[in-house]
N, C-alpha and C. Protein backbone atom coordinates (compact mmCIF):
# COMPACT_ATOMS: atom_id res chain seq x y z
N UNK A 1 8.76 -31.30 2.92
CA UNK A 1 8.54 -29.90 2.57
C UNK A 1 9.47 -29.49 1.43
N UNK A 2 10.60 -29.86 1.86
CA UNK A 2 11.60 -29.39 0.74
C UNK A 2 11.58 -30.10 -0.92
N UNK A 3 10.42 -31.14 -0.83
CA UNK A 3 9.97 -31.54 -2.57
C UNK A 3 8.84 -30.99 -2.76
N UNK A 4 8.00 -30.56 -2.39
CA UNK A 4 7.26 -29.60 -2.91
C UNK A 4 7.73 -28.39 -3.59
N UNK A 5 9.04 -27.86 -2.29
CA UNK A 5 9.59 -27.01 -3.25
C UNK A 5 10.00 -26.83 -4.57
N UNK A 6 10.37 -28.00 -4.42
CA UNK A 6 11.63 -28.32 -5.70
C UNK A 6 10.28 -28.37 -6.80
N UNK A 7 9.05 -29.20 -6.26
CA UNK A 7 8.49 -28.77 -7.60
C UNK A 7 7.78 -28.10 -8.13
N UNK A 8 7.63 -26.69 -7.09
CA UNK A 8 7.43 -25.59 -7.73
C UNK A 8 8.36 -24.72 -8.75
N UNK A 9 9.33 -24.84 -7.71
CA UNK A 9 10.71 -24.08 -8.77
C UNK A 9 10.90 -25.16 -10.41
N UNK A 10 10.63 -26.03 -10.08
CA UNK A 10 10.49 -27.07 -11.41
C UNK A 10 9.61 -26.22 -12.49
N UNK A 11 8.69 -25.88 -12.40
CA UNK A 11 7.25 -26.04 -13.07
C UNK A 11 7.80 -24.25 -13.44
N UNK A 12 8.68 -23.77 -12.94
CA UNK A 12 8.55 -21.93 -12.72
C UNK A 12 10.19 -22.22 -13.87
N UNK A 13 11.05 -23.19 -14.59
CA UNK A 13 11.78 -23.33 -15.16
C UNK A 13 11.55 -22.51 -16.59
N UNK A 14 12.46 -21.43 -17.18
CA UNK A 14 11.69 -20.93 -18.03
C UNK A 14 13.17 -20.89 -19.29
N UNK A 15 13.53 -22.12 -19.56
CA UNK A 15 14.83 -21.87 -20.41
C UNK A 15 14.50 -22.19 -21.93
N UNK A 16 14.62 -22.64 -22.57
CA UNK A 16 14.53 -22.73 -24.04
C UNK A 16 13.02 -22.87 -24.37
N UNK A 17 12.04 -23.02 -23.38
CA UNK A 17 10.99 -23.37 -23.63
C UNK A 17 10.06 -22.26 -22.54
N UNK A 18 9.13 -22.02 -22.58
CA UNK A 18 8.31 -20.94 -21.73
C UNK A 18 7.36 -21.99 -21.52
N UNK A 19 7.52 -22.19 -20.16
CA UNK A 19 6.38 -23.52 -19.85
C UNK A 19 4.95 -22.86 -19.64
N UNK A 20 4.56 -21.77 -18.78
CA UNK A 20 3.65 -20.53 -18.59
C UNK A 20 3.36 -20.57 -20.26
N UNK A 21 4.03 -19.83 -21.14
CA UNK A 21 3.70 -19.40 -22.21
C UNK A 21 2.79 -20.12 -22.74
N UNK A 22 4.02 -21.56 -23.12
CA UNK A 22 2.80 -22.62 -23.67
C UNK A 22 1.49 -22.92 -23.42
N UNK A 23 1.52 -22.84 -21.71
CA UNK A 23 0.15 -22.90 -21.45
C UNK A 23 -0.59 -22.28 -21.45
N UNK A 24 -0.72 -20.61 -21.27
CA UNK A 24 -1.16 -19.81 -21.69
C UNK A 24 -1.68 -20.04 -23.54
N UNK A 25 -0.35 -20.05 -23.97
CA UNK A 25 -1.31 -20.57 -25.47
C UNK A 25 -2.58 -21.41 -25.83
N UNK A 26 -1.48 -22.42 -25.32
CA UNK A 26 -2.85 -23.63 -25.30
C UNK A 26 -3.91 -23.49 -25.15
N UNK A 27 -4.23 -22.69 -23.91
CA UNK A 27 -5.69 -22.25 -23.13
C UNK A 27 -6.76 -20.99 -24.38
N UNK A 28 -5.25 -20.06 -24.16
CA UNK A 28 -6.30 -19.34 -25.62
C UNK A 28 -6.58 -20.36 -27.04
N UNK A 29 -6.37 -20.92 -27.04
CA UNK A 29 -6.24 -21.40 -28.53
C UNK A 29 -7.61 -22.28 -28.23
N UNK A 30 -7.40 -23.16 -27.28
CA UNK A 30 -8.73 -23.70 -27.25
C UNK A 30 -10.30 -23.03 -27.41
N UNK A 31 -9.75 -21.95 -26.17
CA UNK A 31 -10.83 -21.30 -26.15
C UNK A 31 -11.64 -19.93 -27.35
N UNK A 32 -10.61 -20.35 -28.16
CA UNK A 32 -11.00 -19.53 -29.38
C UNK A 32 -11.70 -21.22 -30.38
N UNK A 33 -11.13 -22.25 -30.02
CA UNK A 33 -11.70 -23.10 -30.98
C UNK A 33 -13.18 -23.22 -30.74
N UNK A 34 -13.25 -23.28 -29.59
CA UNK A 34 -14.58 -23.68 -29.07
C UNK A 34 -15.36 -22.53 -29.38
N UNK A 35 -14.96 -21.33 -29.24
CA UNK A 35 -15.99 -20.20 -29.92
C UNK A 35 -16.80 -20.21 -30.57
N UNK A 36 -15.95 -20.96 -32.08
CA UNK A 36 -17.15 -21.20 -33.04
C UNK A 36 -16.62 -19.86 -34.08
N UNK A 37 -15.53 -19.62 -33.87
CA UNK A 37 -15.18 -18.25 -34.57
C UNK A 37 -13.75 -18.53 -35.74
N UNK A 38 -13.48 -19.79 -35.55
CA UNK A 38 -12.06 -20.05 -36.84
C UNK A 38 -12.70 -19.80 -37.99
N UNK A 39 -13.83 -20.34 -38.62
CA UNK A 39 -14.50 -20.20 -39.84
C UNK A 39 -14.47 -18.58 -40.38
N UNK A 40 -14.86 -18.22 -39.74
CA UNK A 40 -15.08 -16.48 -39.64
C UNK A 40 -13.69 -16.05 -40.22
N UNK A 41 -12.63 -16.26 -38.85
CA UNK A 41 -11.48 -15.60 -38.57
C UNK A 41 -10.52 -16.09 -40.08
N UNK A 42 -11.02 -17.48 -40.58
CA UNK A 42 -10.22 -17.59 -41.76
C UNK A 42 -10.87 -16.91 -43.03
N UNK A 43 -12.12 -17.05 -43.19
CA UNK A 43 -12.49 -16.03 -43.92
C UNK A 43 -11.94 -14.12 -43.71
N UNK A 44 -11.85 -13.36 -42.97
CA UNK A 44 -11.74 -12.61 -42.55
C UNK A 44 -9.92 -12.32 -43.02
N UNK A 45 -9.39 -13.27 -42.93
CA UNK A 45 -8.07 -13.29 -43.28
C UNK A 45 -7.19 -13.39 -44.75
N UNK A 46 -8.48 -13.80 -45.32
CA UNK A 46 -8.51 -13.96 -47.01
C UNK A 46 -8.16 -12.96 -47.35
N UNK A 47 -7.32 -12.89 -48.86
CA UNK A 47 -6.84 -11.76 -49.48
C UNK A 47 -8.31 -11.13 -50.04
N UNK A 48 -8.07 -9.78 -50.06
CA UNK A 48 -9.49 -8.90 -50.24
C UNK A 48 -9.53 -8.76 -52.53
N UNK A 49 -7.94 -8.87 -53.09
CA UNK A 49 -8.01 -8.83 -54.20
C UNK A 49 -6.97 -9.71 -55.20
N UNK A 50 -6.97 -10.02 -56.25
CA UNK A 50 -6.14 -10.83 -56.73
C UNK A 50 -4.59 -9.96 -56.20
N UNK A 51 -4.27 -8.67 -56.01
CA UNK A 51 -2.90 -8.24 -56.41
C UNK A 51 -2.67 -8.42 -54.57
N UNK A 52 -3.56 -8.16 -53.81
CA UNK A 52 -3.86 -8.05 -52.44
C UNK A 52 -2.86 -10.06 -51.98
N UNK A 53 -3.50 -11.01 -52.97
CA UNK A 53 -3.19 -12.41 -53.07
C UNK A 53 -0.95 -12.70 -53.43
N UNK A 54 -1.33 -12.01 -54.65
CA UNK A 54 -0.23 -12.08 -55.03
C UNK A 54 1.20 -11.50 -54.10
N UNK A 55 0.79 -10.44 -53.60
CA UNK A 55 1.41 -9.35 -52.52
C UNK A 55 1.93 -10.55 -50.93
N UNK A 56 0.70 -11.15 -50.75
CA UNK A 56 1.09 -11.81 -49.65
C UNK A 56 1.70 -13.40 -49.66
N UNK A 57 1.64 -13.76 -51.36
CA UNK A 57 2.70 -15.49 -51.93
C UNK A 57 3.58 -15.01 -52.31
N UNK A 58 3.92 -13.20 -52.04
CA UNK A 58 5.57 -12.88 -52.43
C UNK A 58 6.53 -12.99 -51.18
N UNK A 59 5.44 -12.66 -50.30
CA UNK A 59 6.19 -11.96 -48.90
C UNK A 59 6.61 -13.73 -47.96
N UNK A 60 5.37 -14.39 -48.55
CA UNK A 60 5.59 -15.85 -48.27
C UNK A 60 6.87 -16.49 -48.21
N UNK A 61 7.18 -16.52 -50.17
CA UNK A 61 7.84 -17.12 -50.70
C UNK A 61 9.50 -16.26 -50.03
N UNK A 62 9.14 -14.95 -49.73
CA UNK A 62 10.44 -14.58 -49.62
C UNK A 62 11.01 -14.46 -48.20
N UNK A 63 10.12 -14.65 -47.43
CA UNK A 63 10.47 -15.24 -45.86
C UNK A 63 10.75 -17.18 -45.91
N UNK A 64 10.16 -17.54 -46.66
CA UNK A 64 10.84 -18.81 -46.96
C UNK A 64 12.76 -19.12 -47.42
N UNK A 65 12.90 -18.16 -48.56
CA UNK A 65 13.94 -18.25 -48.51
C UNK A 65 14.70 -17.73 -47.77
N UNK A 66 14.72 -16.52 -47.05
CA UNK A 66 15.35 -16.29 -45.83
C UNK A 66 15.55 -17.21 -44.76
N UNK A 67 14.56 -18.13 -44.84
CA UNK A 67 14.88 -19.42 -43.43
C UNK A 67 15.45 -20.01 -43.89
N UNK A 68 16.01 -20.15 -44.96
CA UNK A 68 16.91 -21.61 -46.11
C UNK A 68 18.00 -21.19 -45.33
N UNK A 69 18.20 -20.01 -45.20
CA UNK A 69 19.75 -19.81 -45.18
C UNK A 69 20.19 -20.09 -43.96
């Protein structure tokens, strides 16, 4: 009885990593692949104008260098 326990409290471990979370991700993520809806959703995500483009390889480039540091 008392290893069953242990490997519930195992599986319920939530320290540098969110074990729930992940899986939770995972599950949506699939189930958005299988949709049939990424094609869409990346279209949909496209810059709407050249300055609209430029606006979002600034914000890119400048959250990039913020992680350098």
């Amino acid at each position: 009885m008392a290893d069953k326990r242990e490997d519930k409290d195992k599986d319920k471990v939530e320290g540098e990593g969110s074990y729930s979370g992940t899986k939770d991700y995972n599950q949506r993520t699939k189930k958005f692949i299988d949709s049939g809806k990424v094609d869409e959703a990346a279209r949909d995500a496209e810059p709407a104008s050249e300055q609209e483009k430029h606006e979002m390889q600034k914000a890119e480039r400048l959250g990039k260098e913020r992680a350098k540091k």
